[in-house]
N, C-alpha and C. Protein backbone atom coordinates (compact mmCIF):
# COMPACT_ATOMS: atom_id res chain seq x y z
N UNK A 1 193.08 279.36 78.41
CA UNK A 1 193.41 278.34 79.40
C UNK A 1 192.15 277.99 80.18
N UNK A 2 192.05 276.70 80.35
CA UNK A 2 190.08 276.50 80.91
C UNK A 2 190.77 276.70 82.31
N UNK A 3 189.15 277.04 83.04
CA UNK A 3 189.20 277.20 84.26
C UNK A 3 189.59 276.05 85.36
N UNK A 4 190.36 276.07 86.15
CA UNK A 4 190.72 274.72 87.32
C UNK A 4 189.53 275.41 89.06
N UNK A 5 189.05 274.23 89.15
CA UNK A 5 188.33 274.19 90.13
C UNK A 5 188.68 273.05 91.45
N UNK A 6 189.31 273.41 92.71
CA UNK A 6 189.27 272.10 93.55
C UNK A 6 188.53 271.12 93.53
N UNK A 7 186.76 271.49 93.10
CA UNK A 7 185.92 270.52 93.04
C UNK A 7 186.01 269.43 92.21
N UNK A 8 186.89 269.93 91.35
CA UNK A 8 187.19 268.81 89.44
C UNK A 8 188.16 268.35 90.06
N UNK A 9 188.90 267.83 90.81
CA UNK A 9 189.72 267.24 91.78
C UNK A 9 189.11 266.17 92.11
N UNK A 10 189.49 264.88 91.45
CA UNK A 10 188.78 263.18 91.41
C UNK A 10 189.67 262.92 92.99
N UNK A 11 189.32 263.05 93.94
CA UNK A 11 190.65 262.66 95.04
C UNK A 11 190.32 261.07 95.59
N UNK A 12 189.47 260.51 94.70
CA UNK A 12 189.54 258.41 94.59
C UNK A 12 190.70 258.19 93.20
N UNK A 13 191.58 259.17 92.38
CA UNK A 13 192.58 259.36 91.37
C UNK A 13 193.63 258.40 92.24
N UNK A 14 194.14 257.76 91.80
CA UNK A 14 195.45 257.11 91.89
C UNK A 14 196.39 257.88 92.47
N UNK A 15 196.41 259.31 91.35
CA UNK A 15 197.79 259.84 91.30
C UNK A 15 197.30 261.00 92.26
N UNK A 16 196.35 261.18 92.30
CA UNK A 16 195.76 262.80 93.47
C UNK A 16 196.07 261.62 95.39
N UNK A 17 195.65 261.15 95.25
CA UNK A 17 196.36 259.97 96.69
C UNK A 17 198.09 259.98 96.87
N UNK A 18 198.46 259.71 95.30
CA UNK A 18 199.35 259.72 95.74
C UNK A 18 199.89 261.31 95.74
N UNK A 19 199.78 262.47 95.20
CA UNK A 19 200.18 263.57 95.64
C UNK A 19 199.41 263.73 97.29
N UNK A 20 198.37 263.58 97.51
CA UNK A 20 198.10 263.48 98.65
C UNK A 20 199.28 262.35 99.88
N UNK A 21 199.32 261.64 99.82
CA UNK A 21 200.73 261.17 100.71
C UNK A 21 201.81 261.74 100.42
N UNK A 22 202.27 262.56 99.38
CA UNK A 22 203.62 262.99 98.98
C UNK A 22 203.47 264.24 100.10
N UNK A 23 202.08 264.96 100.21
CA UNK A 23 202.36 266.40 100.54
C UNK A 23 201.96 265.95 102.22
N UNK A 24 201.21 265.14 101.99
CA UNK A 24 201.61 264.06 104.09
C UNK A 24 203.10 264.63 104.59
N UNK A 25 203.87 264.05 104.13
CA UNK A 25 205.06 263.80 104.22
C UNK A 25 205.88 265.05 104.33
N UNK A 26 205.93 266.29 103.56
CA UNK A 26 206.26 267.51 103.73
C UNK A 26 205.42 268.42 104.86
N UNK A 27 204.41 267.97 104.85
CA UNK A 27 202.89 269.18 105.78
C UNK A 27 202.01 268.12 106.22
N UNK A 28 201.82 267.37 107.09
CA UNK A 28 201.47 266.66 107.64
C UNK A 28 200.04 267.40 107.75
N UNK A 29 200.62 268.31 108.81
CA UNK A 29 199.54 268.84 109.24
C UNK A 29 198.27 270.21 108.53
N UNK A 30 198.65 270.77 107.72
CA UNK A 30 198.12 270.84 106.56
C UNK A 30 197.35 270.19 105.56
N UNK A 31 197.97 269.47 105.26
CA UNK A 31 197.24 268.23 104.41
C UNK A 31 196.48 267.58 104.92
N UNK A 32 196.52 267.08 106.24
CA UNK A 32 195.66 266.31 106.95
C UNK A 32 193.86 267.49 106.91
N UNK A 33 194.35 268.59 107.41
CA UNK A 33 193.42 269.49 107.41
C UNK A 33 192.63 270.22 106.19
N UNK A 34 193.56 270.01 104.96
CA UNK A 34 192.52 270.21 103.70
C UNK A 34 191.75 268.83 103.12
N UNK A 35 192.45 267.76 103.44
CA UNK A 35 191.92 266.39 103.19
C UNK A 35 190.75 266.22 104.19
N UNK A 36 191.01 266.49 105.58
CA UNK A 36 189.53 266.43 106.12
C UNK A 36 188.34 267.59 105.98
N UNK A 37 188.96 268.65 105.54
CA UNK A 37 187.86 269.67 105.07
C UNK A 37 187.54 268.98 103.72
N UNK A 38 188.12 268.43 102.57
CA UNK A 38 187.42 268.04 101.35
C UNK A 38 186.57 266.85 101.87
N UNK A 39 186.98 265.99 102.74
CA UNK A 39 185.57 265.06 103.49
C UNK A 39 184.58 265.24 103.65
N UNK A 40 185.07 266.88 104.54
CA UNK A 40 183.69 267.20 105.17
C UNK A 40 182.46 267.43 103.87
N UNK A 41 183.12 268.25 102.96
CA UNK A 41 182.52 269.18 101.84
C UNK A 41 182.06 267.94 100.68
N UNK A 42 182.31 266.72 100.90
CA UNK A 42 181.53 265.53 100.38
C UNK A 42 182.42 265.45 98.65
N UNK A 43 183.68 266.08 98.78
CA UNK A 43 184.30 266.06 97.73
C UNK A 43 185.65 264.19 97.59
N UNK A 44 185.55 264.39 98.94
CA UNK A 44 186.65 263.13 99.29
C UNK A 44 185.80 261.91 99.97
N UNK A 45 186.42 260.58 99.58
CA UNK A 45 185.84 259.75 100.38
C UNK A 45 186.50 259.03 101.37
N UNK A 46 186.51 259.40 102.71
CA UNK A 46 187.47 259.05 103.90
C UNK A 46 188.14 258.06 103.87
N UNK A 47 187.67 256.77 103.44
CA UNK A 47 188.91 255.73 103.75
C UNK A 47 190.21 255.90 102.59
N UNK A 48 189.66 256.54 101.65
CA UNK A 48 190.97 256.41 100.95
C UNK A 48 191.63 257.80 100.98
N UNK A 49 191.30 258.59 101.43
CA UNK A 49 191.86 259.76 101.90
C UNK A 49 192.77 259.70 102.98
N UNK A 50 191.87 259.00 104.02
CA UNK A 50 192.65 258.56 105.18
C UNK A 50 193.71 257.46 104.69
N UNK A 51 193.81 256.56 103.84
CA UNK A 51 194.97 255.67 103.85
C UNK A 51 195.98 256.82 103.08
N UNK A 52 195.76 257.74 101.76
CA UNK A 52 196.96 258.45 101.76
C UNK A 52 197.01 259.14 102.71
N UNK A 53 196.87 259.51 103.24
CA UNK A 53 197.67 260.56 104.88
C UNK A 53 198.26 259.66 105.67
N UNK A 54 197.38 258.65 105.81
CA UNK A 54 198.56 257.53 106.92
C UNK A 54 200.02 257.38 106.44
N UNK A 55 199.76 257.12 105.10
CA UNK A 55 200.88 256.42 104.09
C UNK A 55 202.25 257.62 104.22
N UNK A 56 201.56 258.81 103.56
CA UNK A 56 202.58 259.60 103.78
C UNK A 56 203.25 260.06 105.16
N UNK A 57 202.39 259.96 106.47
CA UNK A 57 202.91 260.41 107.75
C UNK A 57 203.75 259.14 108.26
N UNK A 58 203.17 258.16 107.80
CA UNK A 58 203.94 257.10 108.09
C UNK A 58 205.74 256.44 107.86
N UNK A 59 205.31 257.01 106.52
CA UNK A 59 206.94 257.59 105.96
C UNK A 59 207.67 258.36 106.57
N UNK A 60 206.84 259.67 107.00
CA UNK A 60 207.48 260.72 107.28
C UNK A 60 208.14 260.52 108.77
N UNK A 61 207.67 260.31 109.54
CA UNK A 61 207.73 259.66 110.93
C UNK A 61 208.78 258.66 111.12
N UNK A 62 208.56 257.38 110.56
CA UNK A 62 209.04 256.21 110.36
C UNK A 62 210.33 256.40 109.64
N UNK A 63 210.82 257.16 108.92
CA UNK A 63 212.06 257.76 108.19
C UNK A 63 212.76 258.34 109.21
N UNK A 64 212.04 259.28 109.80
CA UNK A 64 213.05 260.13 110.54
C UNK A 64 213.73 259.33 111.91
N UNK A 65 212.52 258.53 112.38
CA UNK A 65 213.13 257.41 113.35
C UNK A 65 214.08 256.34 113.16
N UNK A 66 213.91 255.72 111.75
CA UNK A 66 215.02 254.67 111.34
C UNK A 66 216.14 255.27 111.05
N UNK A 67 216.51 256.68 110.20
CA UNK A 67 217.44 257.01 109.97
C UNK A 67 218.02 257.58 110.92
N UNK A 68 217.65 258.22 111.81
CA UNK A 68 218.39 258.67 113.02
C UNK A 68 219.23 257.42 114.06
N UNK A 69 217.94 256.18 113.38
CA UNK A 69 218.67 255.11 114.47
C UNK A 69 220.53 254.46 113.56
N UNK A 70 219.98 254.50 112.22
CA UNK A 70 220.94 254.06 111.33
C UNK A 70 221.86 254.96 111.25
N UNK A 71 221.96 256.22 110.71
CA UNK A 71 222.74 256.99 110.98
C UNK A 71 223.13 258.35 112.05
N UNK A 72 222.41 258.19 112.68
CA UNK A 72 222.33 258.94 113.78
C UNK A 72 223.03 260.79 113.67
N UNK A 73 223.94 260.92 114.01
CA UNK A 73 224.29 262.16 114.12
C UNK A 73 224.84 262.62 113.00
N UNK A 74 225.35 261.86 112.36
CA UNK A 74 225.92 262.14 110.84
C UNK A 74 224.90 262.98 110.04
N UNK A 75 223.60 262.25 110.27
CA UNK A 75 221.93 262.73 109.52
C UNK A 75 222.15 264.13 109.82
N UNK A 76 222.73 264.38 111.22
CA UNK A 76 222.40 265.63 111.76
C UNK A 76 222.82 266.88 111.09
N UNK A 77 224.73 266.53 111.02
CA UNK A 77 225.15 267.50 110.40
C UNK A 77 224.84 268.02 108.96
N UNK A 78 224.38 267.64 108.48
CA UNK A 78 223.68 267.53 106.77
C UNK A 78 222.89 268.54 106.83
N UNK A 79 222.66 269.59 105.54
CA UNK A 79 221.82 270.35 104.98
C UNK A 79 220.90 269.97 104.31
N UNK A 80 219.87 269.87 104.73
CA UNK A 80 219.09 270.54 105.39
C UNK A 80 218.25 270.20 107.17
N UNK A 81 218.76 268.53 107.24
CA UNK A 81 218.58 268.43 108.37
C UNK A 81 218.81 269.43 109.48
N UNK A 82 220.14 269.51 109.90
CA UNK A 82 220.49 270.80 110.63
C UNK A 82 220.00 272.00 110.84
N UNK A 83 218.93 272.44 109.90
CA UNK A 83 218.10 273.37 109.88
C UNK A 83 216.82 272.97 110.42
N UNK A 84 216.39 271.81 110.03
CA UNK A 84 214.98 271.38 110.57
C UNK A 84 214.94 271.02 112.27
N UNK A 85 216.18 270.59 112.46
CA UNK A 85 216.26 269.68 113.62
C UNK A 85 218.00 270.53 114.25
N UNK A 86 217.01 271.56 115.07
CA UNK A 86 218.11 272.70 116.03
C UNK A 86 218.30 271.93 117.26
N UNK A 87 220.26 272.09 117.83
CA UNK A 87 220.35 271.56 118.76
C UNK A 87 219.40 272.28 119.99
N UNK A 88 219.04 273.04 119.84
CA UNK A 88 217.89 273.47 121.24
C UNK A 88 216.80 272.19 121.37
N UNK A 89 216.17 272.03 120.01
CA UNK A 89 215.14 271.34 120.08
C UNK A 89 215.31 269.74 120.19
N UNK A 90 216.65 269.69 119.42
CA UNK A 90 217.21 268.03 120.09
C UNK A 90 217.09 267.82 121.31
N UNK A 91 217.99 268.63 122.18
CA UNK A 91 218.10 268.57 123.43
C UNK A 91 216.77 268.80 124.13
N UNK A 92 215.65 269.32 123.83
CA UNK A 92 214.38 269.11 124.79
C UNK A 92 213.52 268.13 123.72
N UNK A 93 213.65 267.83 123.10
CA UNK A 93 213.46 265.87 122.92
C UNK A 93 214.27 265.12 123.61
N UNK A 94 215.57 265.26 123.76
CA UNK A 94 216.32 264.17 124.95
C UNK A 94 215.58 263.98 125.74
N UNK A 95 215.53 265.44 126.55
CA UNK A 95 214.74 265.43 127.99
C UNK A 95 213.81 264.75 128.07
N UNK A 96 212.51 265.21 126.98
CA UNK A 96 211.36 264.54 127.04
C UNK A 96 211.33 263.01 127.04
N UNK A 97 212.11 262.55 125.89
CA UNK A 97 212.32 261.13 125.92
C UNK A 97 213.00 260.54 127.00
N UNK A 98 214.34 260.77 127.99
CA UNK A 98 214.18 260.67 128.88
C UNK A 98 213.74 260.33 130.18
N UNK A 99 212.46 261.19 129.88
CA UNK A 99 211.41 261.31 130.98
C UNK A 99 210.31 260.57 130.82
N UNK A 100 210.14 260.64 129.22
CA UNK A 100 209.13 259.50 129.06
C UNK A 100 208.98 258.40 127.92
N UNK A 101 210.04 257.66 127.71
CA UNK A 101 210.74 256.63 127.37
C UNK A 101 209.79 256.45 126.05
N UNK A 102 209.21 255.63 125.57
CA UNK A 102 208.68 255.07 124.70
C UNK A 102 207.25 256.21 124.60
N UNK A 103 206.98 256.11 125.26
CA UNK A 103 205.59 257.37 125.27
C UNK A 103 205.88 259.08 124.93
N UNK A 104 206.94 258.81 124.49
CA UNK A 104 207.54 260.08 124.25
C UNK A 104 207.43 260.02 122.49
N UNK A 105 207.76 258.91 122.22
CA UNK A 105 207.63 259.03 120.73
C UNK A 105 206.27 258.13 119.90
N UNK A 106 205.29 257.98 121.06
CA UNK A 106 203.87 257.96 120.15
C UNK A 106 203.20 259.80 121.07
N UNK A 107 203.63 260.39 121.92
CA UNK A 107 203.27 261.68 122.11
C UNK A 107 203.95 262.60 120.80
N UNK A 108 204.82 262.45 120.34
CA UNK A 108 205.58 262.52 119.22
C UNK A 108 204.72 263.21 117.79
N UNK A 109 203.83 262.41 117.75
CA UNK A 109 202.80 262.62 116.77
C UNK A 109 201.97 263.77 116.65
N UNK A 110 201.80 264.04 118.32
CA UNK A 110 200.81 264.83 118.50
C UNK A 110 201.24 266.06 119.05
N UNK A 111 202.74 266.32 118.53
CA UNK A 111 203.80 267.57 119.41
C UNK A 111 203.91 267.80 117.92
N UNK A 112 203.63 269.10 117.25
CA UNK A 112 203.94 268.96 115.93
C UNK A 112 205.43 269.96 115.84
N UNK A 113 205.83 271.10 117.15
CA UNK A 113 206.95 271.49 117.44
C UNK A 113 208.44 270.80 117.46
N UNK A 114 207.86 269.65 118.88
CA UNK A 114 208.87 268.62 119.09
C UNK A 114 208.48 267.32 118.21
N UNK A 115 207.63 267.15 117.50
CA UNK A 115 207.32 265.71 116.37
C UNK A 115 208.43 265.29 116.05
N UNK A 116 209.61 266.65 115.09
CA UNK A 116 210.84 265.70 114.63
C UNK A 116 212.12 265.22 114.98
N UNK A 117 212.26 266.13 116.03
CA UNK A 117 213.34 266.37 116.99
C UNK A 117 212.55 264.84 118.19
N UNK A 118 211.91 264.94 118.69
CA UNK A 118 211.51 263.52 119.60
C UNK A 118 211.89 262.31 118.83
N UNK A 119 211.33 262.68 117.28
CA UNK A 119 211.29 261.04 116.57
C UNK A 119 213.30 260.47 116.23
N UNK A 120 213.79 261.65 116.23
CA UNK A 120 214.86 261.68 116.44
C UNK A 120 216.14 261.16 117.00
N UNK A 121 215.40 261.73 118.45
CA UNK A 121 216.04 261.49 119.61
C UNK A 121 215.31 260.07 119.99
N UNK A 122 214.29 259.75 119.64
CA UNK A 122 214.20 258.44 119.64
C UNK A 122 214.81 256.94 118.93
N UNK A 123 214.74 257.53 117.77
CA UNK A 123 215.53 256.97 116.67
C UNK A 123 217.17 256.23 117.52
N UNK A 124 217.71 257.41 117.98
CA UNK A 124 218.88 257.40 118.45
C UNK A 124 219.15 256.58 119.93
N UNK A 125 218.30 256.84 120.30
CA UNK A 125 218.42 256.33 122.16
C UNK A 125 217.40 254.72 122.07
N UNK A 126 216.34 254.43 121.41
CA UNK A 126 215.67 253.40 121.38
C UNK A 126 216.66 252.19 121.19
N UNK A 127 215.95 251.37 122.07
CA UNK A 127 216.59 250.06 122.34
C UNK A 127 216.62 249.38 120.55
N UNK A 128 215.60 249.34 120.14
CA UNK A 128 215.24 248.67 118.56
C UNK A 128 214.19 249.15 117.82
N UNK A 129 214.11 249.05 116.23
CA UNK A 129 213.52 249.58 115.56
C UNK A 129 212.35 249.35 115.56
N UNK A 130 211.61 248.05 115.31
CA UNK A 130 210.72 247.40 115.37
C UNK A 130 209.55 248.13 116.14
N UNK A 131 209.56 247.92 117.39
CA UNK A 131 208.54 248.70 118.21
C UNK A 131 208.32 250.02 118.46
N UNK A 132 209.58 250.76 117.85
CA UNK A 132 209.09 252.14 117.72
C UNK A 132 208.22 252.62 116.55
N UNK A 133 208.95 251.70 115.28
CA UNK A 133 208.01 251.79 114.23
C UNK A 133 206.40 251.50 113.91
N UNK A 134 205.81 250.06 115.11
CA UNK A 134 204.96 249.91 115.63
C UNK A 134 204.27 250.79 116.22
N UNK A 135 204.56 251.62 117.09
CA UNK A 135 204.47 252.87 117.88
C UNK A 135 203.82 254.30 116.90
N UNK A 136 204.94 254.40 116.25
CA UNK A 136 204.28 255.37 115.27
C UNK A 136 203.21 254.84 114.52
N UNK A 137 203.28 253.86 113.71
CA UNK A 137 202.40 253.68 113.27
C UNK A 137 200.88 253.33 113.87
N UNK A 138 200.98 253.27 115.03
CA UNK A 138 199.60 253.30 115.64
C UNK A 138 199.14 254.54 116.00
N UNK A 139 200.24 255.86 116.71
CA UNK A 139 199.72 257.07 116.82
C UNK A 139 199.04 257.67 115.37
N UNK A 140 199.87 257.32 114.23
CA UNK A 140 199.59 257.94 113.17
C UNK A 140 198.21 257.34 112.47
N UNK A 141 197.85 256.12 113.05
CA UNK A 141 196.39 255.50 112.62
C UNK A 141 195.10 256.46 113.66
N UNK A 142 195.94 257.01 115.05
CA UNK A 142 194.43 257.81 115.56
C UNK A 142 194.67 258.86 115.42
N UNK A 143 195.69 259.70 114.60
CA UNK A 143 195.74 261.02 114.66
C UNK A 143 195.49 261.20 112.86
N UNK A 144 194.91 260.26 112.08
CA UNK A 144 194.56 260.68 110.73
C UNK A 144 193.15 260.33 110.84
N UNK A 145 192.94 259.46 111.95
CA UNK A 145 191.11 259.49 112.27
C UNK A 145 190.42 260.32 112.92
N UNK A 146 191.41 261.12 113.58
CA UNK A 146 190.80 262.16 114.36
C UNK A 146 190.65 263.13 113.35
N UNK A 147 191.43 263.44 112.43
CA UNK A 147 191.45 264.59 111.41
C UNK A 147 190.02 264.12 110.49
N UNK A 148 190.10 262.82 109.82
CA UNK A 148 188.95 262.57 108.77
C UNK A 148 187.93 262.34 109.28
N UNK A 149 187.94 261.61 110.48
CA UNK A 149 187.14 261.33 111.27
C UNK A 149 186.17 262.43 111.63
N UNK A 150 187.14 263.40 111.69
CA UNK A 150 186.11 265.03 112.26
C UNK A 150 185.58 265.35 111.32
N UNK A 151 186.45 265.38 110.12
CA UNK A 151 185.91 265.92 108.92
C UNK A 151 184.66 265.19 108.44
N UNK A 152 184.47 263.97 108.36
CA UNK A 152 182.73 263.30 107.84
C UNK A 152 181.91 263.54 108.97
N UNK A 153 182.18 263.06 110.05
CA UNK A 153 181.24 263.98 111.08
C UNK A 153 180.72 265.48 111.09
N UNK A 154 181.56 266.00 110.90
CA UNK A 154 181.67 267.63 110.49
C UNK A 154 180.86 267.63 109.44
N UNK A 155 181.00 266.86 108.41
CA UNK A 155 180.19 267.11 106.99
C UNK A 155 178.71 266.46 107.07
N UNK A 156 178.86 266.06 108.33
CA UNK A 156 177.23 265.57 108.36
C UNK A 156 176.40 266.84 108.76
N UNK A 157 176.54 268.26 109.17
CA UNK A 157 175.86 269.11 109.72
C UNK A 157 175.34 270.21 108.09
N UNK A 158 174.53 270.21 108.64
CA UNK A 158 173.54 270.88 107.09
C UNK A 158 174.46 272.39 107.31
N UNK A 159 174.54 273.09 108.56
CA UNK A 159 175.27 274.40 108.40
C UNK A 159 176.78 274.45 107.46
N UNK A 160 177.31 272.86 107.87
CA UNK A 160 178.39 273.10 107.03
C UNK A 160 178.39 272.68 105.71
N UNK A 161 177.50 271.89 105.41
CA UNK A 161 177.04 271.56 103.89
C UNK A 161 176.61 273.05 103.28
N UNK A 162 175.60 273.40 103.49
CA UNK A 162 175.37 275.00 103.09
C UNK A 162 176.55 276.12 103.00
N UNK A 163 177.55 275.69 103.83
CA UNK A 163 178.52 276.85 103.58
C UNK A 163 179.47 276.49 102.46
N UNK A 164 179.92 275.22 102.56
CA UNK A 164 180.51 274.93 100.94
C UNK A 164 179.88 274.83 99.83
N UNK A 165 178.11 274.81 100.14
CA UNK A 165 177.44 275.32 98.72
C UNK A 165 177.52 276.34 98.37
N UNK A 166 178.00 277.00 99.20
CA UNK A 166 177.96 278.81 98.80
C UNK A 166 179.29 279.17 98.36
N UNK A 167 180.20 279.11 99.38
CA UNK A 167 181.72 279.50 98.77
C UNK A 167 182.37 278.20 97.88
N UNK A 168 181.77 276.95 98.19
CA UNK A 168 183.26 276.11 97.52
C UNK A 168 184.11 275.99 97.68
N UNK A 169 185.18 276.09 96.12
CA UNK A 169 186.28 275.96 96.76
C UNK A 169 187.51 277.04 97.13
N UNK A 170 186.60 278.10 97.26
CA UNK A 170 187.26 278.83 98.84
C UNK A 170 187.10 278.23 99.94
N UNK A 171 185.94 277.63 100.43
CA UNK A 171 185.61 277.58 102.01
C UNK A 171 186.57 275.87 101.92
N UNK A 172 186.79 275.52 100.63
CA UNK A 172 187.71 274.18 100.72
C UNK A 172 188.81 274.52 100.94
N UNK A 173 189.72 275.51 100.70
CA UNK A 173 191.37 275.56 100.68
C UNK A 173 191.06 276.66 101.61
N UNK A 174 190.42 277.95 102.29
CA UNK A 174 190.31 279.16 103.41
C UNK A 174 190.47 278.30 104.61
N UNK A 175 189.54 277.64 104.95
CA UNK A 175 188.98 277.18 106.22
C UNK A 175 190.09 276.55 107.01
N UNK A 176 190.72 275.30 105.88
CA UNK A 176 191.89 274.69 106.42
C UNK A 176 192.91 275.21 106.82
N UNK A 177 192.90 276.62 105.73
CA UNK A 177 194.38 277.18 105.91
C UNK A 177 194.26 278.26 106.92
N UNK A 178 192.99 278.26 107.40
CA UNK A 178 193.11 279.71 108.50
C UNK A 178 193.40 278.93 110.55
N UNK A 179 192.64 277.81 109.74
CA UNK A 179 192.86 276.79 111.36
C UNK A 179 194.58 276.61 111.11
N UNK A 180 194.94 276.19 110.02
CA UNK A 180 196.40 275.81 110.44
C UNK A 180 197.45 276.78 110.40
N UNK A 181 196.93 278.44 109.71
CA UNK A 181 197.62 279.53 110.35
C UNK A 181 197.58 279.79 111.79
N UNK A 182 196.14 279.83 112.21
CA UNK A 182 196.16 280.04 113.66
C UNK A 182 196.63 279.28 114.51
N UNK A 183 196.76 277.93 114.43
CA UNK A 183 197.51 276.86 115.38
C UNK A 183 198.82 277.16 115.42
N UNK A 184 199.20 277.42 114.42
CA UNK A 184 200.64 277.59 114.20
C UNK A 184 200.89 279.08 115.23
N UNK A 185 199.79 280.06 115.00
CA UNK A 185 199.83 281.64 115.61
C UNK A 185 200.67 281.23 117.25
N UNK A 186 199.59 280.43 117.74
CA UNK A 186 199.74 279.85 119.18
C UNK A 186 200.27 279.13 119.49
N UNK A 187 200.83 278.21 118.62
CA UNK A 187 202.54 277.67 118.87
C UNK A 187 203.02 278.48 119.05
N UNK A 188 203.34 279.20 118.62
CA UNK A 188 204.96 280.23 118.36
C UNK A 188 204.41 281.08 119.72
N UNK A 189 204.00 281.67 119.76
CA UNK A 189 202.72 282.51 121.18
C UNK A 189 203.48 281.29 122.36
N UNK A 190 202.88 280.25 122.43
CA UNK A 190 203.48 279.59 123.63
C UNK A 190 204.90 279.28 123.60
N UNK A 191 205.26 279.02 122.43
CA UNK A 191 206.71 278.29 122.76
C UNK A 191 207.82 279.68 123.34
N UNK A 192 206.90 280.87 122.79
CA UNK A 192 208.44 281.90 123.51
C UNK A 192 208.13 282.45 124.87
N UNK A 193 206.47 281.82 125.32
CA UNK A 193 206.18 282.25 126.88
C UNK A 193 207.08 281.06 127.67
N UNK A 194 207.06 280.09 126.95
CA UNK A 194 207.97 278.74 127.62
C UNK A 194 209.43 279.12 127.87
N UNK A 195 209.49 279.93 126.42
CA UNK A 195 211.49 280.11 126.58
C UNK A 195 211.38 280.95 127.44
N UNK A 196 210.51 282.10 128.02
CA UNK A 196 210.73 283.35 128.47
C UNK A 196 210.52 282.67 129.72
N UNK A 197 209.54 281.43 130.75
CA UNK A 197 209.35 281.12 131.91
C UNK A 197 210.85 280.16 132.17
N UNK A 198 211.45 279.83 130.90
CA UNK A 198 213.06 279.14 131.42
C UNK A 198 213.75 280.01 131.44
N UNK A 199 213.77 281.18 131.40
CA UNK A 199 215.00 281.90 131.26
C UNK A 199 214.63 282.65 132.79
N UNK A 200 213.14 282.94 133.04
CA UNK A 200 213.20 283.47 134.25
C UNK A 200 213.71 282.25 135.85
């Protein structure tokens, strides 16, 4: 069986874009973060990297908001929704949205806890589709430039060019996946100091 290398990975491929927006759409945030590490590492070329990540978050986002508006609670009771989207976390998207009306669901983007539960509860309470979909789609145009964006900047520094000459594609699939273990570490770290400061 020949050897597979990330680097033999054409990611200007048709079909690698489009697995790239498919896995947008499941891991947003993941994907965003191995797509801007293959930037950095001069394996990807940003604009079309960046249009599959838009494409797929855009879906992903934009789905969960129309269908919540179209079918609203019905979506809810359904397997596997109901699992993704806990009435705890509905209910502090209410609040938030609530409190902050339309700015709640381009903050939305950048809550990757409350992301689906807000887009949700937006879906549901928003006056019309149109401008929320507008909405997302503009958060999701500066939060896939901030990711690629970092990443070619990032890949302009000779320290980090030298380190993917050395490891490859370890330091291509490690790097991403240790930032988005640890983010995740400190989610979960804050969100139960949060439950533990409501309960006191």
């Amino acid at each position: 069986m020949p050897g597979f290398s990330i680097e033999s990975i054409d990611f200007g491929s048709p079909w690698v874009l489009l697995v790239i927006a498919i896995a947008a759409i499941i891991q947003d945030d993941l994907t965003c973060l191995v797509v801007g590490s293959a930037v950095a590492a001069g394996e990807a070329e940003p604009l079309p990297a960046a249009a599959a990540c838009l494409t797929g978050i855009s879906l992903g986002d934009i789905g969960w908001f129309v269908s919540a508006r179209l079918i609203g609670r019905k979506l809810l009771s359904l397997w596997p929704f109901r699992v993704i989207v806990s009435e705890e976390k509905l209910q502090r998207g209410r609040e938030r949205f609530e409190r902050m009306g339309v700015r709640a669901l381009f903050a939305s983007r950048f809550l990757p806890v409350l992301r689906t539960p807000l887009q949700v509860v937006s879906g549901m309470l928003a006056g019309s589709i149109l401008p929320g979909c507008g909405v997302l789609l503009v958060a999701g145009v500066i939060y896939v430039t901030l990711f690629i964006g970092t990443g070619a900047a990032v890949g302009q520094s000779e320290t980090v060019r030298e380190f993917y000459d050395h490891y490859g594609a370890v330091g291509l699939v490690m790097v991403p996946l240790v930032i988005w273990a640890t983010v995740a570490v400190v989610r979960s770290v804050a969100a139960k100091r949060m439950g533990a400061g409501d309960e006191g």
